[in-house]
Every structure is written in C-alpha cells, then in structure tokens.
C-alpha atoms as a PDB file:
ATOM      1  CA  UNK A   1     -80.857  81.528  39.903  1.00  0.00           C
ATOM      2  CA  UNK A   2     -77.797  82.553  41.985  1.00  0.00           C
ATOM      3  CA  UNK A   3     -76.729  86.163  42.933  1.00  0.00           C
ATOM      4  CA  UNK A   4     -74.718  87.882  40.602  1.00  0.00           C
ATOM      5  CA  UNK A   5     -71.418  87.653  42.382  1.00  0.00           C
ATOM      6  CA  UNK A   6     -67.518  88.983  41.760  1.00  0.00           C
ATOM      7  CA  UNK A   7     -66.841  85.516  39.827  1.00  0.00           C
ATOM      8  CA  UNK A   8     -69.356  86.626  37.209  1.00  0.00           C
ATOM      9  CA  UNK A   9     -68.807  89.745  36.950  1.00  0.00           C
ATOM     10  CA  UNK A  10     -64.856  89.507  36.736  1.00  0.00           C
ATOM     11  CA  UNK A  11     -63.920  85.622  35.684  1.00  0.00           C
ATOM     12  CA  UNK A  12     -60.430  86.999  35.387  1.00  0.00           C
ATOM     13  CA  UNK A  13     -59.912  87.119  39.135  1.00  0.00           C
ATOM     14  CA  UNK A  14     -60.456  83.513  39.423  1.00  0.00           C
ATOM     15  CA  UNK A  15     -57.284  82.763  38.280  1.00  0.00           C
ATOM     16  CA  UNK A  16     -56.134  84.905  41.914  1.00  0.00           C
ATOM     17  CA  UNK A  17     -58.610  83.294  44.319  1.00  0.00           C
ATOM     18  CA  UNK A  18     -57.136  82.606  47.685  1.00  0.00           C
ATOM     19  CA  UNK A  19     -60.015  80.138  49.703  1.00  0.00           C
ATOM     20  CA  UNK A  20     -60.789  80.885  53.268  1.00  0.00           C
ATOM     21  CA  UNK A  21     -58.951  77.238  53.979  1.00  0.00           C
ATOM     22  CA  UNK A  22     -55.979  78.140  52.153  1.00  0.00           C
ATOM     23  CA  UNK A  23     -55.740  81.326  53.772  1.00  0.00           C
ATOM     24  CA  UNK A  24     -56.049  79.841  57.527  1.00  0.00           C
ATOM     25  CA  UNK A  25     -53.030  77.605  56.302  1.00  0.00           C
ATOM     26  CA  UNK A  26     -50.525  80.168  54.583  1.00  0.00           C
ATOM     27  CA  UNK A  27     -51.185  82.349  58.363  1.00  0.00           C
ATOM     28  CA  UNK A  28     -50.948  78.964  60.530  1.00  0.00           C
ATOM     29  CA  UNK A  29     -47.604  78.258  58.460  1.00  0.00           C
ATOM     30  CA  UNK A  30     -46.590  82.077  58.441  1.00  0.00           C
ATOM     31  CA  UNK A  31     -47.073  81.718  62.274  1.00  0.00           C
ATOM     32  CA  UNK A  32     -44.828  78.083  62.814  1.00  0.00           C
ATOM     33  CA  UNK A  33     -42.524  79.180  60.412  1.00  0.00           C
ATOM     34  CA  UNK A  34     -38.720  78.075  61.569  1.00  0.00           C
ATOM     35  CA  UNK A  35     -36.903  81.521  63.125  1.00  0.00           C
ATOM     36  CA  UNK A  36     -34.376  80.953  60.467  1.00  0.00           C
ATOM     37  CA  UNK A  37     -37.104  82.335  57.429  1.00  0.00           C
ATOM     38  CA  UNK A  38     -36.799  85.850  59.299  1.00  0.00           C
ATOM     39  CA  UNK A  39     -38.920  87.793  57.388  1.00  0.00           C
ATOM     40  CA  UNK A  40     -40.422  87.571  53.770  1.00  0.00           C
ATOM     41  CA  UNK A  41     -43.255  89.019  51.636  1.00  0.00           C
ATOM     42  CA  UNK A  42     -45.044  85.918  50.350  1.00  0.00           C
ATOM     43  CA  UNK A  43     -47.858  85.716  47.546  1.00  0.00           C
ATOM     44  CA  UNK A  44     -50.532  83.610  48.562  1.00  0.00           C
ATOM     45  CA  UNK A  45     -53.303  82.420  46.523  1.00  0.00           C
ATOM     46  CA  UNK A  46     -55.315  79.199  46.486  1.00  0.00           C
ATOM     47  CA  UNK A  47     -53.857  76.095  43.551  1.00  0.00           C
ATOM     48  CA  UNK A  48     -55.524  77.665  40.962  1.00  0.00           C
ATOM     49  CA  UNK A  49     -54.881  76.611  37.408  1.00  0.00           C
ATOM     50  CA  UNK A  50     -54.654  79.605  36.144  1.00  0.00           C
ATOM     51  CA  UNK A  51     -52.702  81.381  39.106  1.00  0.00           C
ATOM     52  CA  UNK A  52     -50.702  83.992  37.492  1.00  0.00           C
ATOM     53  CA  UNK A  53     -48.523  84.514  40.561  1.00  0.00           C
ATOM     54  CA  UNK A  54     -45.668  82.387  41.406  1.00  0.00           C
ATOM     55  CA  UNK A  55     -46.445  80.889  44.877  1.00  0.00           C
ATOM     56  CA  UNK A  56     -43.373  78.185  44.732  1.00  0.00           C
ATOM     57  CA  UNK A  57     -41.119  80.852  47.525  1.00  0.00           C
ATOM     58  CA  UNK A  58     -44.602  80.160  50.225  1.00  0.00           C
ATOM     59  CA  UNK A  59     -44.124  76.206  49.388  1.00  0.00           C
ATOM     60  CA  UNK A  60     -40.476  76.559  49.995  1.00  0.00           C
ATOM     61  CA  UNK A  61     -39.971  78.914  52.859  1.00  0.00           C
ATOM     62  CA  UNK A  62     -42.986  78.062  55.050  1.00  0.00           C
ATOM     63  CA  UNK A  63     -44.641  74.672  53.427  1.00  0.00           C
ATOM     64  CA  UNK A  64     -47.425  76.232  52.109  1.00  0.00           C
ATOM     65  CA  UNK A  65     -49.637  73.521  50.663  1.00  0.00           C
ATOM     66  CA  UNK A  66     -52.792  75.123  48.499  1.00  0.00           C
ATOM     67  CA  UNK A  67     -55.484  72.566  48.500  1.00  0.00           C
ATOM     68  CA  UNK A  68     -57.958  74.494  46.590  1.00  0.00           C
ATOM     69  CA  UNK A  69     -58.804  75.399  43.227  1.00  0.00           C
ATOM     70  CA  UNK A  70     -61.256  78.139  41.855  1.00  0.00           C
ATOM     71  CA  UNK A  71     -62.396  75.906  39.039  1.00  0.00           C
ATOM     72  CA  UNK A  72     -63.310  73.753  41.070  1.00  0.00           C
ATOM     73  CA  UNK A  73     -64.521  75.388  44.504  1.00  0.00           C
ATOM     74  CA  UNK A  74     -66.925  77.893  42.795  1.00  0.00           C
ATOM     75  CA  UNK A  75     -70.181  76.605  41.166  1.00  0.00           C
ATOM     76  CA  UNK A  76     -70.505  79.359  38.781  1.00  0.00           C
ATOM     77  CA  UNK A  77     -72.128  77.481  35.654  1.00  0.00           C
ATOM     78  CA  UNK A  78     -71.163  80.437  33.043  1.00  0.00           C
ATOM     79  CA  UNK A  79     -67.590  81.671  34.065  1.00  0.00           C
ATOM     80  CA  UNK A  80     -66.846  77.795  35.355  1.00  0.00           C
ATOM     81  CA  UNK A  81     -67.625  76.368  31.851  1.00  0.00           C
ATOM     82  CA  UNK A  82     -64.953  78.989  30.377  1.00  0.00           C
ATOM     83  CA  UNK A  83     -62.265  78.800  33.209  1.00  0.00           C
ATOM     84  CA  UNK A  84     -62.259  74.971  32.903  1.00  0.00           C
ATOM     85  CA  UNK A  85     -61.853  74.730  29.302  1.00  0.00           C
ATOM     86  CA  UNK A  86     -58.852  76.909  29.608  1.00  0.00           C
ATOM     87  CA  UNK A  87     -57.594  75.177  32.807  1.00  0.00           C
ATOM     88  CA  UNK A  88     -58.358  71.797  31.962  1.00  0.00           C
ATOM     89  CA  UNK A  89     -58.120  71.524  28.160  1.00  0.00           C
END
C-alpha cells in the first residue's frame, strides 16, 4: 500500500498540479523569453484537465508548452479513478 500523500488527502488540488518537468520549462522559457515580453506575472500549472487557471497568456507570451497531466502522472488508484471520470468522461 502507498503512503498517504497530498493527492489523497486533497484530490481537489490535482486539478492545480504543476510537474517538476513542466516547471523546469515555464523557468527555461521565463529565462529565453524575447526582451520585448518585459515583465509579466504568469500562472503556471502542468496540462491538467481539470486546470482551473487559465494558462493560455504563458503559451502566448513565452511558449509555454505543458506536457503533463495529473490524471495521468499520479498513480493514485482512489482519487485517479474519480479525477478521470470527470476529466475524461
């Protein structure tokens, strides 16, 4: 049996999940971002299905590609069987 973690415990934040990959991208892009973006507060969060933050101003501005999805990337039998019937229906 796994450790009770957060994604048990709080299936809500799922939908909010921002993967270690996806976060080494949004900096890398933050970082080569053209001098003309100046400065902007971006929301970044992996391609969840359920994201309930708009992340389309991080694809536009700096090419932000999420390539993760919570649903997916998490093995967590119990919360996973309830996120993907509401992400995937």
């Amino acid at each position: 049996m796994k450790d009770e973690g957060w994604e048990r415990k709080f299936p809500a934040g799922l939908s909010m999940m921002l993967s270690h990959r996806d976060a080494a991208q949004l900096i890398q892009r933050s970082i080569d971002a053209p001098t003309s973006v100046g400065y902007a507060v971006l929301y970044g969060m992996s391609n969840n299905t359920l994201r309930i933050h708009d992340i389309e101003k991080a694809m536009e501005m700096i090419g932000y590609e999420p390539q993760d999805d919570a649903g997916v990337v998490l093995d967590v039998d119990p919360v996973a069987g309830q996120y993907n019937r509401r992400a995937h229906p």
